[in-house]
PDB file of N, CA and C in Angstrom:
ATOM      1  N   UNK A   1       6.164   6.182  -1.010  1.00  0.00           N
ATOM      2  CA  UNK A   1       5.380   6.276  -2.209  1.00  0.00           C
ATOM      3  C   UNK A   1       5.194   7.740  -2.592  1.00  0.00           C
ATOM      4  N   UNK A   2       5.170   8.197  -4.009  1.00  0.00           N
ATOM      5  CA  UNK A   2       4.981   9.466  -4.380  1.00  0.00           C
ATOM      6  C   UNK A   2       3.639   8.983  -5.358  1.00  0.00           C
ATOM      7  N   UNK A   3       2.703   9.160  -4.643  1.00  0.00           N
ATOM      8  CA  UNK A   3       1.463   9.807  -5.329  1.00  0.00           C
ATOM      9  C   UNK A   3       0.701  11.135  -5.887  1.00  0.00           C
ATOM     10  N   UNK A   4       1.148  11.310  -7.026  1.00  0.00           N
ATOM     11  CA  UNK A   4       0.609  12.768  -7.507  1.00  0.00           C
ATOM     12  C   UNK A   4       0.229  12.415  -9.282  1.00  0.00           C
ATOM     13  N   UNK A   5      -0.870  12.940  -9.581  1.00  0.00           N
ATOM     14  CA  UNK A   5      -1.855  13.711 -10.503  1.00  0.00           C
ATOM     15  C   UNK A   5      -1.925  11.844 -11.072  1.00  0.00           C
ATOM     16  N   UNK A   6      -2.380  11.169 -10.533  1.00  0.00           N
ATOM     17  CA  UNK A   6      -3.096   9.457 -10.687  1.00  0.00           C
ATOM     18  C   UNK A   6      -2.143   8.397 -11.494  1.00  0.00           C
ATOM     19  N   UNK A   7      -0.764   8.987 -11.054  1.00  0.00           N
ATOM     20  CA  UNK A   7       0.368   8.411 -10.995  1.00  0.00           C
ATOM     21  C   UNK A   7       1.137   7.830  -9.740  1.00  0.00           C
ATOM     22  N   UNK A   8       1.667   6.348  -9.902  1.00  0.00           N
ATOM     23  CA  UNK A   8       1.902   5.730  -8.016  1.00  0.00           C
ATOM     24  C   UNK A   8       3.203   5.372  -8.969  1.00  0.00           C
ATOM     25  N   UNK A   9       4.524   5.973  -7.915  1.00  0.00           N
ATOM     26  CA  UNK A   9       5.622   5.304  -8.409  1.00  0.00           C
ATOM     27  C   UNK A   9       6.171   4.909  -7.145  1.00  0.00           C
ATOM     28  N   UNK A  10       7.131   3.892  -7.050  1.00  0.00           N
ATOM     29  CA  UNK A  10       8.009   3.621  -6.092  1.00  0.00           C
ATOM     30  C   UNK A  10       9.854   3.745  -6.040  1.00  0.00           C
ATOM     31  N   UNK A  11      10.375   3.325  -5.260  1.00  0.00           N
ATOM     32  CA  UNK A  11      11.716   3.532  -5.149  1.00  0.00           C
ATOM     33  C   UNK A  11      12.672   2.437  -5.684  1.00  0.00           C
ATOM     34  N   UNK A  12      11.731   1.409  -5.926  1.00  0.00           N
ATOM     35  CA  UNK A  12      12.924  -0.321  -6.431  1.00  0.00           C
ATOM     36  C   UNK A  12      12.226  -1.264  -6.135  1.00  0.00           C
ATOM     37  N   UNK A  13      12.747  -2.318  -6.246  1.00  0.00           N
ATOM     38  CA  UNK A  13      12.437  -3.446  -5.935  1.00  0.00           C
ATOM     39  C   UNK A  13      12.344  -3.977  -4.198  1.00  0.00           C
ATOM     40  N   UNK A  14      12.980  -3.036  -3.336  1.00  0.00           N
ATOM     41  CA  UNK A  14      12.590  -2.831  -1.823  1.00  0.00           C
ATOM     42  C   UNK A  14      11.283  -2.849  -1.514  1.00  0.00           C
ATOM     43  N   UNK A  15      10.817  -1.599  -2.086  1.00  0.00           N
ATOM     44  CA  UNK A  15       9.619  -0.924  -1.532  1.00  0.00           C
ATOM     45  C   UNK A  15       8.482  -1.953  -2.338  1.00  0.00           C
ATOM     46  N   UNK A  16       8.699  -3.307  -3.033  1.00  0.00           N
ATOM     47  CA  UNK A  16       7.464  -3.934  -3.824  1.00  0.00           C
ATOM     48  C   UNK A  16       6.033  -3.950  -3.076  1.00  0.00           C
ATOM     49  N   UNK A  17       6.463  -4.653  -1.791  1.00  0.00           N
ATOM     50  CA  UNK A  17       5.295  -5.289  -1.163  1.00  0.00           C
ATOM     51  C   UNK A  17       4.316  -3.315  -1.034  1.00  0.00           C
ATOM     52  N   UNK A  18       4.805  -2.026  -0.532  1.00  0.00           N
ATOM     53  CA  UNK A  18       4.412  -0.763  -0.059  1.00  0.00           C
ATOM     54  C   UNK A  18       3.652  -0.248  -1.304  1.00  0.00           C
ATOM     55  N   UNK A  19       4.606  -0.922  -2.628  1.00  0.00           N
ATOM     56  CA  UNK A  19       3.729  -0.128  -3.519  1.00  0.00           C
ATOM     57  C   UNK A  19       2.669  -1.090  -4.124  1.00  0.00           C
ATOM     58  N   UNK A  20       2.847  -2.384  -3.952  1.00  0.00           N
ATOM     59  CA  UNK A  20       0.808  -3.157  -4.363  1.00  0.00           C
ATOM     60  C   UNK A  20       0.028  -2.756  -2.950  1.00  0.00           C
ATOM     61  N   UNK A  21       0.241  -2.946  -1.659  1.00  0.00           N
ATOM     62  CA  UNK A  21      -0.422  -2.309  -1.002  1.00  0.00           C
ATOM     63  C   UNK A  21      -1.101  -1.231  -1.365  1.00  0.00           C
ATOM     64  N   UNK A  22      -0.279   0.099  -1.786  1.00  0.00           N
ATOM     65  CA  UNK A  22      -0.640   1.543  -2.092  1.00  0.00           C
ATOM     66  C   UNK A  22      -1.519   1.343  -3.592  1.00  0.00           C
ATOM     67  N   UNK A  23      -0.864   0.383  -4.607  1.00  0.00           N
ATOM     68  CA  UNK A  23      -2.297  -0.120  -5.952  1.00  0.00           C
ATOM     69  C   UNK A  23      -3.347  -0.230  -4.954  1.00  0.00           C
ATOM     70  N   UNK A  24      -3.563  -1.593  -3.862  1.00  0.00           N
ATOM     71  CA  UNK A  24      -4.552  -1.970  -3.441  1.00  0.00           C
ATOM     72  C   UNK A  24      -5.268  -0.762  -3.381  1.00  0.00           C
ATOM     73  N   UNK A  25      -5.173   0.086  -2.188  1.00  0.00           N
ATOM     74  CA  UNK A  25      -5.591   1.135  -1.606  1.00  0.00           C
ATOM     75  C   UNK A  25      -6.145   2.320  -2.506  1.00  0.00           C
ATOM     76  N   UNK A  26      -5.544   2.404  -3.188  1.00  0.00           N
ATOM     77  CA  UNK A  26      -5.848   3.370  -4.815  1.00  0.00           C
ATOM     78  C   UNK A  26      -7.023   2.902  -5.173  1.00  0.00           C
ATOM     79  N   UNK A  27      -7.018   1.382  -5.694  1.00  0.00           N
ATOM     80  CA  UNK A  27      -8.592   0.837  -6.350  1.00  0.00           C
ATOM     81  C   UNK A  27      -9.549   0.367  -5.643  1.00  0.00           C
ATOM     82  N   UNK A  28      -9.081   0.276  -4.300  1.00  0.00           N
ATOM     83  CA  UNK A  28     -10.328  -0.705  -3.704  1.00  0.00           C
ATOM     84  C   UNK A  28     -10.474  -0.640  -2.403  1.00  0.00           C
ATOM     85  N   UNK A  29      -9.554   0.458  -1.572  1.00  0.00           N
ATOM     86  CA  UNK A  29      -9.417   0.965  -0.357  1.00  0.00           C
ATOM     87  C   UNK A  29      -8.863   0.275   0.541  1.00  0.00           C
ATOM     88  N   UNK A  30      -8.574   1.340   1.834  1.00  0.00           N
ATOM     89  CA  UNK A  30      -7.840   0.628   2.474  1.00  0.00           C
ATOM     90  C   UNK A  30      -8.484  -0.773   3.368  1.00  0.00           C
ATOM     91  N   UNK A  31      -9.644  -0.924   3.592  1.00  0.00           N
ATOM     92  CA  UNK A  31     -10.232  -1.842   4.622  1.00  0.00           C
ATOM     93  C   UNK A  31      -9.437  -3.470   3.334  1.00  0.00           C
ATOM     94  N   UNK A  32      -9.929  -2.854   2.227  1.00  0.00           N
ATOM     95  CA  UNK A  32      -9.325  -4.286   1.001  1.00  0.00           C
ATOM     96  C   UNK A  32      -7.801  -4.892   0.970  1.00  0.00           C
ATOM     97  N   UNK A  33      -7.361  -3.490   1.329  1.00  0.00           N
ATOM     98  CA  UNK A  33      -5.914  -3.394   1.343  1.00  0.00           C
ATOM     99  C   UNK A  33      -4.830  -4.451   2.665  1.00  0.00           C
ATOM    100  N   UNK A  34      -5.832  -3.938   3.512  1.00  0.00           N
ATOM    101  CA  UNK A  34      -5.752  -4.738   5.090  1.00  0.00           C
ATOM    102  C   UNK A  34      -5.803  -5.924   4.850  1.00  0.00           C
ATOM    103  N   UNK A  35      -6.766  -6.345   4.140  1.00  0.00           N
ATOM    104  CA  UNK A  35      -7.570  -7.634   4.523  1.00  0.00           C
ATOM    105  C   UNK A  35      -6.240  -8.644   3.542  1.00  0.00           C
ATOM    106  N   UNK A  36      -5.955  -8.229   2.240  1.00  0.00           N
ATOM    107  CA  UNK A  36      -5.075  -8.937   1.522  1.00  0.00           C
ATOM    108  C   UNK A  36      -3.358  -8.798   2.465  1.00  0.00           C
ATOM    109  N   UNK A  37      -3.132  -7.727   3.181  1.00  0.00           N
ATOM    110  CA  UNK A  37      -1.725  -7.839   3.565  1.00  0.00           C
ATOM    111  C   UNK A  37      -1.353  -8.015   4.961  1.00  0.00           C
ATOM    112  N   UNK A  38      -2.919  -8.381   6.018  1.00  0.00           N
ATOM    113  CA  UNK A  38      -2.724  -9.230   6.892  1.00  0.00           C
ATOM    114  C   UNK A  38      -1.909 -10.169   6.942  1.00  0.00           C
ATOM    115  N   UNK A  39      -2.428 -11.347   6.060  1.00  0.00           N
ATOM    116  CA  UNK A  39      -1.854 -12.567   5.874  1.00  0.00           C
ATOM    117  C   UNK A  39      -0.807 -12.701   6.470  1.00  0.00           C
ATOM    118  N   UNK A  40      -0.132 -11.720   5.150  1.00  0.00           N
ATOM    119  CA  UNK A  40       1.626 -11.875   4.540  1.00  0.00           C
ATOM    120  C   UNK A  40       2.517 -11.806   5.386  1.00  0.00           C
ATOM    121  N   UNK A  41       3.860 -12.081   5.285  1.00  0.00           N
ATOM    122  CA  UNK A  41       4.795 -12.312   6.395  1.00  0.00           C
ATOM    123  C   UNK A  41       5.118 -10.628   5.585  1.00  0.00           C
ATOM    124  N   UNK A  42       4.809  -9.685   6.515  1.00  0.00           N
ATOM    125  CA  UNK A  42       5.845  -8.331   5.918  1.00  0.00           C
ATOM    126  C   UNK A  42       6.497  -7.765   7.124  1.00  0.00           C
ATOM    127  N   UNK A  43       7.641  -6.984   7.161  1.00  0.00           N
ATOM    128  CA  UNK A  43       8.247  -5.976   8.070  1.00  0.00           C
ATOM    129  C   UNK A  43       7.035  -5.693   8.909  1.00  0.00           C
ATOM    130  N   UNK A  44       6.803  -6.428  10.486  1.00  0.00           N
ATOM    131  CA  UNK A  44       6.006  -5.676  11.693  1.00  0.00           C
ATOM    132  C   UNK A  44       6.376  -3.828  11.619  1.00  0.00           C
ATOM    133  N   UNK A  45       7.271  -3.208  11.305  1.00  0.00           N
ATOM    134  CA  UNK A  45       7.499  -2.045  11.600  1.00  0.00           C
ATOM    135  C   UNK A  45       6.718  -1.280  10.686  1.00  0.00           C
ATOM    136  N   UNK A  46       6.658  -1.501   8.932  1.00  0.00           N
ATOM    137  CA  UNK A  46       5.607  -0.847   7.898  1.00  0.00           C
ATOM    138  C   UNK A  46       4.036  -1.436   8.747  1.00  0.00           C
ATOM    139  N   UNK A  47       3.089  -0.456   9.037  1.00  0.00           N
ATOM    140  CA  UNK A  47       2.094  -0.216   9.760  1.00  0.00           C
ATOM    141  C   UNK A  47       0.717  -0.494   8.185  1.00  0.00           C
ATOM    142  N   UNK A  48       1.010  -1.068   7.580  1.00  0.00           N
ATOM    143  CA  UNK A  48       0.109  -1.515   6.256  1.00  0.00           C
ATOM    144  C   UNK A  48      -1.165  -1.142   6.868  1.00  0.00           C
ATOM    145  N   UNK A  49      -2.332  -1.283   7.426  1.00  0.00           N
ATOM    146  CA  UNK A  49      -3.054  -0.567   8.528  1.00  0.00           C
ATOM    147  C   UNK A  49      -3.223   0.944   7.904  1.00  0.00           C
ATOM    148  N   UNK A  50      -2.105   1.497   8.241  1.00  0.00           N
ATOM    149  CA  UNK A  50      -2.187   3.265   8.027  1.00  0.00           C
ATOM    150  C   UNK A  50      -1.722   3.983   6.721  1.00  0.00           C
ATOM    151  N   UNK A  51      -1.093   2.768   6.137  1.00  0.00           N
ATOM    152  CA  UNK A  51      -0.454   3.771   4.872  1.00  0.00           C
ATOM    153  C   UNK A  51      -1.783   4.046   3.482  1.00  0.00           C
ATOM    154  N   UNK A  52      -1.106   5.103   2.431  1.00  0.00           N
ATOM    155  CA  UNK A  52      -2.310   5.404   2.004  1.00  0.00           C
ATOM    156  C   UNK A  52      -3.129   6.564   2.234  1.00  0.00           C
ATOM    157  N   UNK A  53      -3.387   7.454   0.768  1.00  0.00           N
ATOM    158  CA  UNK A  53      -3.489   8.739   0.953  1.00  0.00           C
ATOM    159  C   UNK A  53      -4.805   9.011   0.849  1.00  0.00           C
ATOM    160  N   UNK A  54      -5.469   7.758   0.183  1.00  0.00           N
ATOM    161  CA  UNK A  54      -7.059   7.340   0.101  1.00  0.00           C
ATOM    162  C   UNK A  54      -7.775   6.819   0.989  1.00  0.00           C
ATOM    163  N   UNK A  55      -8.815   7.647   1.052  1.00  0.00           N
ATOM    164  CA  UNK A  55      -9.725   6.784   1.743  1.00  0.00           C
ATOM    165  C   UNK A  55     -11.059   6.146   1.728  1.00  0.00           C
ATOM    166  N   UNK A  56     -11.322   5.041   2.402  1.00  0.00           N
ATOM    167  CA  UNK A  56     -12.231   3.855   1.979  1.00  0.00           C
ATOM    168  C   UNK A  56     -13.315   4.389   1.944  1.00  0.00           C
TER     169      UNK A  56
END
């Protein structure tokens, strides 16, 4: 994710699930962010947990 001056862009259609995470995290922090991408079946290796330049 490239976050700079309250602009979030991503790389494609790959990175979808990294960049609503990184929305989440932007508006509503990361503990919100967690809680919605627990659930989901995503890549064990992306650490959803840590990503995110904001904090809660």
């Amino acid at each position: 994710m490239d976050i700079n001056h309250n602009l979030i862009t991503s790389q494609g259609p790959g990175t979808a699930l990294e960049f609503a995470v990184e929305i989440i995290i932007a508006l509503c922090g990361k503990e919100k962010a967690w809680e919605v991408a627990e659930p989901m079946v995503t890549n064990p290796t992306l650490h959803y947990h840590k990503m995110g330049k904001y904090d809660a």
